[in-house]
C-alpha atoms as a PDB file:
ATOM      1  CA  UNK A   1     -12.648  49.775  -0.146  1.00  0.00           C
ATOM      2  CA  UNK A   2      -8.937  50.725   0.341  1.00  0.00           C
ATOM      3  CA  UNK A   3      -6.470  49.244  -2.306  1.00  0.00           C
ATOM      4  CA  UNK A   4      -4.616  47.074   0.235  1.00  0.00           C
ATOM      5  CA  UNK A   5      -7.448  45.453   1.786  1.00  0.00           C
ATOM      6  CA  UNK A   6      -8.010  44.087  -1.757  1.00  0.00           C
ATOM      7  CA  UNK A   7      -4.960  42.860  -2.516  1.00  0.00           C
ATOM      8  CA  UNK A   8      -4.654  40.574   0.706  1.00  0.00           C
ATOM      9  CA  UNK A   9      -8.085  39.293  -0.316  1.00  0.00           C
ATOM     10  CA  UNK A  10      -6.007  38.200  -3.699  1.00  0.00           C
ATOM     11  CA  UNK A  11      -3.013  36.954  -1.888  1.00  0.00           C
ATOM     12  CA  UNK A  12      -5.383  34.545   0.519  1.00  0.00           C
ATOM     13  CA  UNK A  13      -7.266  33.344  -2.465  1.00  0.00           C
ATOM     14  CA  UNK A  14      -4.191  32.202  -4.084  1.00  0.00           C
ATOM     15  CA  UNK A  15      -3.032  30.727  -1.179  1.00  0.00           C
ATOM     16  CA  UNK A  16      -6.041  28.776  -0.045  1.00  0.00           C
ATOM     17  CA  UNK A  17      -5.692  27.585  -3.917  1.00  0.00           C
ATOM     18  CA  UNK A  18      -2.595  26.661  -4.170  1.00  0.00           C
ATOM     19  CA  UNK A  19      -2.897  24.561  -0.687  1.00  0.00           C
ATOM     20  CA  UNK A  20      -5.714  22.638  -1.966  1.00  0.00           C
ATOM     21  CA  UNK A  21      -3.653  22.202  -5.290  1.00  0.00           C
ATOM     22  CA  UNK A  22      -1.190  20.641  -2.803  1.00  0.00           C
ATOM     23  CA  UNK A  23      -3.705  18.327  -1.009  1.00  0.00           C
ATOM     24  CA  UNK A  24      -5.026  17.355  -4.517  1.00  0.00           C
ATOM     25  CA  UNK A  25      -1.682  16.117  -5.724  1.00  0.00           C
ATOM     26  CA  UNK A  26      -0.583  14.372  -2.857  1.00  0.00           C
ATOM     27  CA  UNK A  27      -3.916  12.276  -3.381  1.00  0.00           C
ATOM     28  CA  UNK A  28      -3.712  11.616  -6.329  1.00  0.00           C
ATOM     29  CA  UNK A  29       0.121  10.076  -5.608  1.00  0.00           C
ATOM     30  CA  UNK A  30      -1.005   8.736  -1.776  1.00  0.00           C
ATOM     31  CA  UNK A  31      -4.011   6.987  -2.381  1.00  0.00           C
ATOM     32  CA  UNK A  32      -3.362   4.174  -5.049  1.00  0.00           C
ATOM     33  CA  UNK A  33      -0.592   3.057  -2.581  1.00  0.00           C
ATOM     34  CA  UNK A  34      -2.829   2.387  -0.094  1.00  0.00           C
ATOM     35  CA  UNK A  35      -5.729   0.847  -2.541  1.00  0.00           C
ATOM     36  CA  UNK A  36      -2.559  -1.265  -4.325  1.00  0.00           C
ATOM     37  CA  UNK A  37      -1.804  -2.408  -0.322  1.00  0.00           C
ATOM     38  CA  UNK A  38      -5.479  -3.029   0.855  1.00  0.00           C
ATOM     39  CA  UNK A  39      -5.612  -5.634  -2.592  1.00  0.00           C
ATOM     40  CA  UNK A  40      -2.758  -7.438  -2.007  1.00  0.00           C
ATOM     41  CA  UNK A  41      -3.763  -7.815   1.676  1.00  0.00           C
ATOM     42  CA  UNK A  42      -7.088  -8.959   0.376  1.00  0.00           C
ATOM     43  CA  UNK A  43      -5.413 -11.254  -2.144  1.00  0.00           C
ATOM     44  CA  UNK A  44      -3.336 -12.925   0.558  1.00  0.00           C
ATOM     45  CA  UNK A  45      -6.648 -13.850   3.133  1.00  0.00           C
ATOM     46  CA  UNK A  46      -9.007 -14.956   0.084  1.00  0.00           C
ATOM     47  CA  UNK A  47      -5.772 -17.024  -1.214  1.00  0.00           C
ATOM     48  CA  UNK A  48      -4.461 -18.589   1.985  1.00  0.00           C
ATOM     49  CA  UNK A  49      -7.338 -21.139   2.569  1.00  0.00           C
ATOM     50  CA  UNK A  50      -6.929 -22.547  -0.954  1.00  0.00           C
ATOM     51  CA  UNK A  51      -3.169 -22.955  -0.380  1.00  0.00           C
ATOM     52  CA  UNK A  52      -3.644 -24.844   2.872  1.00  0.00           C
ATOM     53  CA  UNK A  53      -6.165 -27.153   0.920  1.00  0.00           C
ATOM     54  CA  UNK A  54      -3.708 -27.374  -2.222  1.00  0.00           C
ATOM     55  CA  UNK A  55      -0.932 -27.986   0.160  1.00  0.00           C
ATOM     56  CA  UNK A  56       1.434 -25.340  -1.734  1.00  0.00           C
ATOM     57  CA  UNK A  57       4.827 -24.834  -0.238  1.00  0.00           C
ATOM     58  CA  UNK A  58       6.687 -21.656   0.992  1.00  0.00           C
ATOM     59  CA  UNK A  59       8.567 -21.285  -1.979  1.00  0.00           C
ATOM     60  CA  UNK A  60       5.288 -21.349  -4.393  1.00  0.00           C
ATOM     61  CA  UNK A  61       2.873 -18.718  -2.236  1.00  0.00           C
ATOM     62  CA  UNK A  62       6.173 -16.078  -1.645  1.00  0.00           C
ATOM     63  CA  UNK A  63       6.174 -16.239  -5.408  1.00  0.00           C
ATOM     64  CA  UNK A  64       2.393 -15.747  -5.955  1.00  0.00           C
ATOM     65  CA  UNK A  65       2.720 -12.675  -3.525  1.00  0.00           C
ATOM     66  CA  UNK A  66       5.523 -11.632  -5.458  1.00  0.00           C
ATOM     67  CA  UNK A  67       3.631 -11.630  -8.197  1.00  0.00           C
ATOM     68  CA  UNK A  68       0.744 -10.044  -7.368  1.00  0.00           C
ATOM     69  CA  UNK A  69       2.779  -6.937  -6.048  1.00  0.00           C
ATOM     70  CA  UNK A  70       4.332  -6.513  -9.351  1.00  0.00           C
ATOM     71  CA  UNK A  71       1.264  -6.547 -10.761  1.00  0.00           C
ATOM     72  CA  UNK A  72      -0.047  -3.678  -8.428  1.00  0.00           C
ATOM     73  CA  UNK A  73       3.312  -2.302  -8.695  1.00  0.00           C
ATOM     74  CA  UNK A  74       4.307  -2.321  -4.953  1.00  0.00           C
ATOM     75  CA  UNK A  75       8.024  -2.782  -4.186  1.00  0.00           C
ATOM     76  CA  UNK A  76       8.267  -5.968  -2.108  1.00  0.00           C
ATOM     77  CA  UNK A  77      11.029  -8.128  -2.056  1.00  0.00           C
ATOM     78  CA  UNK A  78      11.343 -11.785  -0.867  1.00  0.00           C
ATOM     79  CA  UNK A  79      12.466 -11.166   2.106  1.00  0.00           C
ATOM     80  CA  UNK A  80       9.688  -9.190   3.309  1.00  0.00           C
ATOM     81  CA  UNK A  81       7.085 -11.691   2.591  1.00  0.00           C
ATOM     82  CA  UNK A  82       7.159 -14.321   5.842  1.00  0.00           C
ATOM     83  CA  UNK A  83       5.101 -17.927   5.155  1.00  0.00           C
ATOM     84  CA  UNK A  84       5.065 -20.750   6.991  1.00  0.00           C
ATOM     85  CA  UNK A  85       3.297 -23.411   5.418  1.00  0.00           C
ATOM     86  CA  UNK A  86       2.895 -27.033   6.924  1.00  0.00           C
ATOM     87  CA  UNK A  87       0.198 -29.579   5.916  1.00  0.00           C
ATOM     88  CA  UNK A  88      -1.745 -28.239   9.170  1.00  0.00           C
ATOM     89  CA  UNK A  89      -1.708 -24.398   8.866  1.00  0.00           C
ATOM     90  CA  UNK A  90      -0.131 -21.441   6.252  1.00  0.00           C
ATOM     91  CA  UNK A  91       0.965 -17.872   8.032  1.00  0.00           C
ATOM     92  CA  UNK A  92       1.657 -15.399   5.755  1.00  0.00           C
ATOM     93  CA  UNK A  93       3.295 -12.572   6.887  1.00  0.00           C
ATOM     94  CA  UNK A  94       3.845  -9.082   4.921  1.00  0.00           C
ATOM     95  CA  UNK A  95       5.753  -6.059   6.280  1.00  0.00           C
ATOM     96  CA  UNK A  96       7.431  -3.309   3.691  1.00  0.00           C
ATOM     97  CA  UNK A  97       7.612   0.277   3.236  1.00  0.00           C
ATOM     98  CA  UNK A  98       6.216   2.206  -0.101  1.00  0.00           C
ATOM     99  CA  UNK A  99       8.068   5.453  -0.919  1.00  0.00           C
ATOM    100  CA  UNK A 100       6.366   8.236  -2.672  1.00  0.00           C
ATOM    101  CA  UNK A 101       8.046  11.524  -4.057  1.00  0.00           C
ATOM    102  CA  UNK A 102       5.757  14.635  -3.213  1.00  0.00           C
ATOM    103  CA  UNK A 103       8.552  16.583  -5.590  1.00  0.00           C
ATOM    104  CA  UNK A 104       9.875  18.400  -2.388  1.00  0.00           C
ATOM    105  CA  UNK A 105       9.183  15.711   0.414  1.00  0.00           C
ATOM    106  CA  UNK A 106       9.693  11.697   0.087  1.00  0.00           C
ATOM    107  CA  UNK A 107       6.700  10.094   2.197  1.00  0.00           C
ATOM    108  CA  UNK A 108       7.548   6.816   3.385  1.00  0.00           C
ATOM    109  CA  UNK A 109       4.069   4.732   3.872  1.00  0.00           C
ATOM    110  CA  UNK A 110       4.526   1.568   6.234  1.00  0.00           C
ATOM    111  CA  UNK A 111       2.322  -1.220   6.065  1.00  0.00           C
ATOM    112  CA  UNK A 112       2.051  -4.889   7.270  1.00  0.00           C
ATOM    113  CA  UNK A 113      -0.625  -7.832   6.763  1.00  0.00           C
ATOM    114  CA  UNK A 114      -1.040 -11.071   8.192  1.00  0.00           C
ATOM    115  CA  UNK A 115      -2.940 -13.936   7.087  1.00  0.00           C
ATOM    116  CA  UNK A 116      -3.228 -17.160   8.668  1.00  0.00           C
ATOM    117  CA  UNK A 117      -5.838 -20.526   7.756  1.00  0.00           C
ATOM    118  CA  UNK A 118      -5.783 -23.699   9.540  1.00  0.00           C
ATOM    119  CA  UNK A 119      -7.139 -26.702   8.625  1.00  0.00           C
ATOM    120  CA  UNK A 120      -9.834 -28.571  10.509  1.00  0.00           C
END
């Protein structure tokens, strides 16, 4: 085997390594963003019939969904979470964007949920 056919094998090795270090990482930081959005998106359909039966006003579910995305440590602000809550029906309506730093690239992730009960 000639000496430069070796070291290419080297060189791809280290490569193929270092992409799947690369792929690893940005996993481990992608991931939990979207696990943190699927629960709060859960949270909001389990939650909405029991605030339609408790009768809970706009002001009182925003803050619960406020709440619960500081606790899974997603960036949403009031104004991003919609309700509408009469005695007949709540909408709730979630649309924000989660930034996460790669180290060379910012990766924004853009999600929205929607949750709506009525009563009968």
């Amino acid at each position: 085997m000639r000496h430069s056919e070796s070291g290419s094998a080297h060189i791809k090795t280290y490569l193929t390594l270092a992409f799947l270090a690369c792929v690893i990482y940005a996993s481990f930081k992608i991931l939990p963003v979207y696990v943190n959005s699927w629960e709060i998106e859960d949270y909001i359909r389990q939650q909405t019939p029991y605030w339609l039966t408790q009768r809970a006003n706009g002001d009182v579910i925003r803050g619960k969904i406020l709440e619960k995305a500081r606790e899974l440590d997603l960036p949403i602000d009031a104004d991003q979470v919609q309700v509408d809550a009469t005695s007949a029906s709540v909408t709730v309506n979630l649309d924000y964007t989660v930034p996460v730093d790669l180290k060379v690239y910012v990766v924004k992730l853009h999600f929205t949920s929607a949750a709506q009960n009525k009563s009968l």
